[in-house]
Protein backbone atom coordinates (compact mmCIF):
# COMPACT_ATOMS: atom_id res chain seq x y z
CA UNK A 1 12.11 -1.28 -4.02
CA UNK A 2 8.51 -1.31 -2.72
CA UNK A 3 6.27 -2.39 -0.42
CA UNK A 4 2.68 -3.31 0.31
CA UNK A 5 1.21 -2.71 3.28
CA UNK A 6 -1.26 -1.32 5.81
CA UNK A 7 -0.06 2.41 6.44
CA UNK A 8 0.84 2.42 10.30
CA UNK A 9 2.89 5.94 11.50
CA UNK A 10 5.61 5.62 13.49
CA UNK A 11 5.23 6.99 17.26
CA UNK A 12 1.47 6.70 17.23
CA UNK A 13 0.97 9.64 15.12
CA UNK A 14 -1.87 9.87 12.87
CA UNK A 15 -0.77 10.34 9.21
CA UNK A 16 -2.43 10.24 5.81
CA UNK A 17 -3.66 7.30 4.95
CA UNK A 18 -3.66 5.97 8.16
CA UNK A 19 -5.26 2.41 7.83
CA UNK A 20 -5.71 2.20 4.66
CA UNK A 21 -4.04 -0.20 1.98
CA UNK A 22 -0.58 1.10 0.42
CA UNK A 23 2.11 0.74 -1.66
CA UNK A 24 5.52 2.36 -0.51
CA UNK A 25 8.56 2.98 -2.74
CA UNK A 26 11.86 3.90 -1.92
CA UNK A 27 15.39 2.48 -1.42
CA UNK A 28 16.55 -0.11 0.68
CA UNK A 29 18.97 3.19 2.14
CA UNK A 30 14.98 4.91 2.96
CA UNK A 31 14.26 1.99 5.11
CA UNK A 32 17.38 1.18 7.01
CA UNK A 33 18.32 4.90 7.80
CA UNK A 34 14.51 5.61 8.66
CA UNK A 35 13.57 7.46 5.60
CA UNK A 36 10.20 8.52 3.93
CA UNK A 37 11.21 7.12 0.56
CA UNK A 38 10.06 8.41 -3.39
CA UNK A 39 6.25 8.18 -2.28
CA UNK A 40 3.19 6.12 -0.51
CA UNK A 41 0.39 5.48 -3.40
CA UNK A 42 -2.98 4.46 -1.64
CA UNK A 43 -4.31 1.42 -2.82
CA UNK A 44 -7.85 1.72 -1.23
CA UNK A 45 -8.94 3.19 1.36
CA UNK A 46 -10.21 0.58 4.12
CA UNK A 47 -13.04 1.82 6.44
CA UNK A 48 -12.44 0.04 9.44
CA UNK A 49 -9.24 0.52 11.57
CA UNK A 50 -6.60 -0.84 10.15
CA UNK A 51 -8.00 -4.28 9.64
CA UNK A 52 -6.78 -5.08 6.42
CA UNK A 53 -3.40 -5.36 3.71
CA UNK A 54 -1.61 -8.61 4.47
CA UNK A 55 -0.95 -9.01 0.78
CA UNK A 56 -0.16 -11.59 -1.71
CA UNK A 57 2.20 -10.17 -4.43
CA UNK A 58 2.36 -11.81 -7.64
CA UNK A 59 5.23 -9.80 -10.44
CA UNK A 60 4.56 -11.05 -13.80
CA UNK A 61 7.32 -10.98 -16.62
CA UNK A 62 6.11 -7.63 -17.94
CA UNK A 63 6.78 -6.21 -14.36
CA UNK A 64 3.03 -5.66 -13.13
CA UNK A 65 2.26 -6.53 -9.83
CA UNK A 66 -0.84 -7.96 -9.14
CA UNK A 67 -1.17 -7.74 -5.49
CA UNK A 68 -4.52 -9.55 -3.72
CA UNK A 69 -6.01 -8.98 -0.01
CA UNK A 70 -8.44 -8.42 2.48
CA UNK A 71 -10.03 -5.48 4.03
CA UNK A 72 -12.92 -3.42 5.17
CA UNK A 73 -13.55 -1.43 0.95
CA UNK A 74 -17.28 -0.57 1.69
CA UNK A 75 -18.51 1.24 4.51
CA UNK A 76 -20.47 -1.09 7.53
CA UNK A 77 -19.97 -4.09 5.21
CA UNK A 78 -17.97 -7.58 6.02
CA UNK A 79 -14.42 -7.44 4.63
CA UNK A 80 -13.87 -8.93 1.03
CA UNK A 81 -10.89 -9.72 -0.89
CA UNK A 82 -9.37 -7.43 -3.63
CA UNK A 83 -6.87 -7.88 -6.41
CA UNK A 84 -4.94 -4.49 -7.86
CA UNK A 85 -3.01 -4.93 -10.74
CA UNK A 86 -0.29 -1.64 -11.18
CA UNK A 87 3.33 -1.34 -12.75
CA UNK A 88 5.56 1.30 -10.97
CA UNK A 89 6.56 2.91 -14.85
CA UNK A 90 2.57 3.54 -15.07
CA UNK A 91 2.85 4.75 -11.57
CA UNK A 92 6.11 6.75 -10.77
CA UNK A 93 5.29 10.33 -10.70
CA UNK A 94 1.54 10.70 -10.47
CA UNK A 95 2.10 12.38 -7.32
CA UNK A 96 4.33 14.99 -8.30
């Protein structure tokens, strides 16, 4: 299962990423029970608050997402829209 999303902590803690466009995977069990889940992959990081990540999520047959929004990618410049295109076999255990 996975997610797209603009990373918000819990409890109005700061954590990494905070802000910034992301992809969370996990199991349905991660969310409901309050979980971290397998990992967060940042998308982009977004340079202004957390004004961005209200994505559009397209999965074609081959099982790549291509995932399209809005947010703040450059530094004291107007938001633009973005399109990442990722499959979670290409993705799944970069992290570890």
């Amino acid at each position: 299962m996975g997610g797209l999303l603009r990373r918000r902590s819990p409890g109005g803690r700061r954590g990494v990423y905070e802000g910034d466009w992301v992809a969370w995977v996990g199991k349905y069990e991660d969310l409901a029970r309050g979980r971290p889940g397998q990992y967060v992959l940042r998308l982009k990081d977004n340079h202004r608050c957390a004004d961005c990540a209200y994505p559009a999520v397209e999965v074609l047959p081959d099982g790549t997402f291509i995932v399209t929004t809005y947010g703040h990618w450059a530094k004291d410049q107007a938001p633009y829209i973005l399109s990442v295109r990722l499959k979670l076999s290409e993705v799944d255990g970069m992290g570890k």
